[in-house]
C-alpha atoms as a PDB file:
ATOM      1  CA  UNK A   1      29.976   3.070  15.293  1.00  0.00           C
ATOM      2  CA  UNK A   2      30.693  -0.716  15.879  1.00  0.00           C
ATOM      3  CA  UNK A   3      27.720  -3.214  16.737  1.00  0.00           C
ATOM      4  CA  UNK A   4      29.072  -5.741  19.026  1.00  0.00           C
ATOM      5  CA  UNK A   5      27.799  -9.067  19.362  1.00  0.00           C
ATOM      6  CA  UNK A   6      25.905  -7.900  22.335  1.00  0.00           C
ATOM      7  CA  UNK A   7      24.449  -5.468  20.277  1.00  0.00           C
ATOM      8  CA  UNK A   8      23.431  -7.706  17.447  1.00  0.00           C
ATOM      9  CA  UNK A   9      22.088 -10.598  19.819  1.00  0.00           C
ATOM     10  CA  UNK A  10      19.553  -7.769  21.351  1.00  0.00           C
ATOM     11  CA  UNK A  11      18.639  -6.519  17.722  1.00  0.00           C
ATOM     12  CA  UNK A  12      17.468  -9.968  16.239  1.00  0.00           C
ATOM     13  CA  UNK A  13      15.886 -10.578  20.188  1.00  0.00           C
ATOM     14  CA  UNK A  14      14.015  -7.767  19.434  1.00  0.00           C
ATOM     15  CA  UNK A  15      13.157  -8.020  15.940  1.00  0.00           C
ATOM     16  CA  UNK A  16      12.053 -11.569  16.114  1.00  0.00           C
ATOM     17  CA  UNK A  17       9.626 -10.815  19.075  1.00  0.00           C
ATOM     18  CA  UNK A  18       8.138  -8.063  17.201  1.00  0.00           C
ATOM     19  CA  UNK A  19       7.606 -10.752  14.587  1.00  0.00           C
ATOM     20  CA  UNK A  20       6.129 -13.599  16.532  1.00  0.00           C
ATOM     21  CA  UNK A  21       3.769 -10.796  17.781  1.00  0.00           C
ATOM     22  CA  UNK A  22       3.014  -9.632  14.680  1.00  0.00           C
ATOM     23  CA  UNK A  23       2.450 -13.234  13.671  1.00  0.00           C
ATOM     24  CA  UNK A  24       0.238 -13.987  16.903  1.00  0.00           C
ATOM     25  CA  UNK A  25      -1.841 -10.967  16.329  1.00  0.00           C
ATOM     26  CA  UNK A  26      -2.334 -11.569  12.902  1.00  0.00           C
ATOM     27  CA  UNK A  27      -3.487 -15.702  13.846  1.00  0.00           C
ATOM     28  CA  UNK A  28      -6.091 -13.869  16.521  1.00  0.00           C
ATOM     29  CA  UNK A  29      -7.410 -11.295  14.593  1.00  0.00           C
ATOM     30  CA  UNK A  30      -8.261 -14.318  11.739  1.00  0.00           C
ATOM     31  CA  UNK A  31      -9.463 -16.406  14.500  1.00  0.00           C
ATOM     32  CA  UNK A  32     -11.997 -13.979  15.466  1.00  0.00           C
ATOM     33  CA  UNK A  33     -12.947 -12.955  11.791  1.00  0.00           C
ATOM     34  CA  UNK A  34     -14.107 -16.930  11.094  1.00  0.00           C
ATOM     35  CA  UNK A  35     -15.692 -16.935  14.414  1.00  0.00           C
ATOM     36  CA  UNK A  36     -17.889 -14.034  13.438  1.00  0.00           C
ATOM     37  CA  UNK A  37     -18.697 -15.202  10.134  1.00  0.00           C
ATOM     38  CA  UNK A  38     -19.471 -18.845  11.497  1.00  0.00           C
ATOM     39  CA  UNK A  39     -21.880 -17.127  14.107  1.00  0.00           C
ATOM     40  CA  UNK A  40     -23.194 -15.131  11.596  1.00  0.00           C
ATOM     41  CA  UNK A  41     -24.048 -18.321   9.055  1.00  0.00           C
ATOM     42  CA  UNK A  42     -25.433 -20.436  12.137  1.00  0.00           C
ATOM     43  CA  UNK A  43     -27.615 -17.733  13.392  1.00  0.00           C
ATOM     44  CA  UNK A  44     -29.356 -16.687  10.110  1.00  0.00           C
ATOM     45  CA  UNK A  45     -29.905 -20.200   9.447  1.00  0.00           C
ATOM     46  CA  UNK A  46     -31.475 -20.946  12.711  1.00  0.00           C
ATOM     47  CA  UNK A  47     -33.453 -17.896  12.422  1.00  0.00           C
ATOM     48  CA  UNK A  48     -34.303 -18.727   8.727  1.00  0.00           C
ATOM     49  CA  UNK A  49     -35.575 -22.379   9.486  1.00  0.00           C
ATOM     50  CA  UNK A  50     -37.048 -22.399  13.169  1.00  0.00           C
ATOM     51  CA  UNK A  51     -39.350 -19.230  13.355  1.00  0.00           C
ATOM     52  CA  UNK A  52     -42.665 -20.500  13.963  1.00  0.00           C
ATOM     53  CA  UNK A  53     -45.034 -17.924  13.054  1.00  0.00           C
ATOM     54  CA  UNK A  54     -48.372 -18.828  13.959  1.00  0.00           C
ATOM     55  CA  UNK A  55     -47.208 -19.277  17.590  1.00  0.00           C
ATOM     56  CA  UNK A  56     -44.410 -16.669  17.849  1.00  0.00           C
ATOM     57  CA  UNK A  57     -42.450 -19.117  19.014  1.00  0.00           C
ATOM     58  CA  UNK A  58     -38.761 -20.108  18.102  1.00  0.00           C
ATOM     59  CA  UNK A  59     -38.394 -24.026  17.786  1.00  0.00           C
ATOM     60  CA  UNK A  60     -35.650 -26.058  18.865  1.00  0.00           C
ATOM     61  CA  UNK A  61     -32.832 -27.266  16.131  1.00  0.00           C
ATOM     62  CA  UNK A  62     -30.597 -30.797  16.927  1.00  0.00           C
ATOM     63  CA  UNK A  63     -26.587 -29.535  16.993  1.00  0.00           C
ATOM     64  CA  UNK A  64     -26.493 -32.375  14.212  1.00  0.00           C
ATOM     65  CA  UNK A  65     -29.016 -30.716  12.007  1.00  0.00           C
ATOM     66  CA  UNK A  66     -27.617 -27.375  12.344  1.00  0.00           C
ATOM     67  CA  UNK A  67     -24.095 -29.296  11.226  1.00  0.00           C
ATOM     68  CA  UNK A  68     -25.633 -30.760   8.656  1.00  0.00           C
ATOM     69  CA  UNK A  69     -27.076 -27.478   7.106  1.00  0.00           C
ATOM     70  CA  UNK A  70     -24.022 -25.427   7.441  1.00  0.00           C
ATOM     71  CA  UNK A  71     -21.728 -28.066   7.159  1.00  0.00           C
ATOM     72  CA  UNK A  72     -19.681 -27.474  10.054  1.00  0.00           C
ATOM     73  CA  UNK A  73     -18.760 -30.116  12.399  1.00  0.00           C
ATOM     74  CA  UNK A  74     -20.922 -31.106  15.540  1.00  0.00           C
ATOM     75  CA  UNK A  75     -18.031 -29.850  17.803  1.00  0.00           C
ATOM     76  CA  UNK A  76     -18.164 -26.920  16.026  1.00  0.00           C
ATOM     77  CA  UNK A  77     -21.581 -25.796  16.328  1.00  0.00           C
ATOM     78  CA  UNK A  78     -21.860 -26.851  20.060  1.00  0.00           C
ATOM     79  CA  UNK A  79     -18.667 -24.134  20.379  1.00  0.00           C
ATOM     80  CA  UNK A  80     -20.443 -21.021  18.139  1.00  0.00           C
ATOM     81  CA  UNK A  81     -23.948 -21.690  19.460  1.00  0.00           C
ATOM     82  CA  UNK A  82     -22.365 -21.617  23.329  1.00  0.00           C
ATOM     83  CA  UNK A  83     -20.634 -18.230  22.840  1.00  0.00           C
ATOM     84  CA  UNK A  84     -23.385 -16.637  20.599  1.00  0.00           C
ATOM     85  CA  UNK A  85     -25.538 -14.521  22.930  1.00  0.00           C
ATOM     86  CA  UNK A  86     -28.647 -14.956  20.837  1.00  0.00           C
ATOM     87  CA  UNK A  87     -28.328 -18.927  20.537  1.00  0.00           C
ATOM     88  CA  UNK A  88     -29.528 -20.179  23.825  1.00  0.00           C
ATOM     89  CA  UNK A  89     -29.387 -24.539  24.759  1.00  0.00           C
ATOM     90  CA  UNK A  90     -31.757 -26.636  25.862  1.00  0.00           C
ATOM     91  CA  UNK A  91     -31.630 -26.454  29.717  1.00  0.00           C
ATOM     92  CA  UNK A  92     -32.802 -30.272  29.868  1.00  0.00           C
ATOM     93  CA  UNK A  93     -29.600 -31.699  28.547  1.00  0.00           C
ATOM     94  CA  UNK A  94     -30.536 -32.231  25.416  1.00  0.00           C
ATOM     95  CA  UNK A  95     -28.029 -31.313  22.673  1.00  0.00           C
ATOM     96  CA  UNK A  96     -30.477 -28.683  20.775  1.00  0.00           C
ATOM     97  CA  UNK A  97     -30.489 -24.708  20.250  1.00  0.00           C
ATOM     98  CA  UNK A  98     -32.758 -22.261  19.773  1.00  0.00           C
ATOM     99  CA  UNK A  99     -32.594 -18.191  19.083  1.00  0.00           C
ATOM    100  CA  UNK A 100     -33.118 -16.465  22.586  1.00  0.00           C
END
């Protein structure tokens, strides 16, 4: 059996978009394994160092102190703490966080 050029043109088409799926996959799957773990650190940290518990009341944390603690950058926190579901933002525009 002869491969063609045809043939071997639509072989490495094929093999190198397996790989830059592969390679894509592999990028989003890390992506969402540090954006876990960040949520993870922020939130037990918030929840560590804000639980008031004579009121039963969570207190509010400044994006630059939570940076500070976990030593992440401000841009970062503002991103984790808007997709975490439990980490909820001031409403009055201020840039602090607090555990729903």
């Amino acid at each position: 059996m002869d491969i063609t050029t045809w043939d071997g043109i639509i072989i490495g088409s094929a093999g190198g978009f397996i790989a830059g799926v592969a390679v894509w996959l592999t990028n989003l799957i890390w992506e969402k394994i540090i954006e876990c773990r960040d949520k993870k650190r922020i939130y037990n940290w918030l929840y560590k160092v804000t639980k008031n518990e004579e009121k039963k009341k969570w207190q509010w944390r400044s994006t630059r102190a939570i940076a500070n603690h976990n030593n992440f950058t401000e841009v970062r926190v503002q991103y984790i703490c808007s997709i975490h579901e439990k980490i909820v933002r001031n409403a009055k525009g201020n840039e602090v966080w607090r555990i729903r």
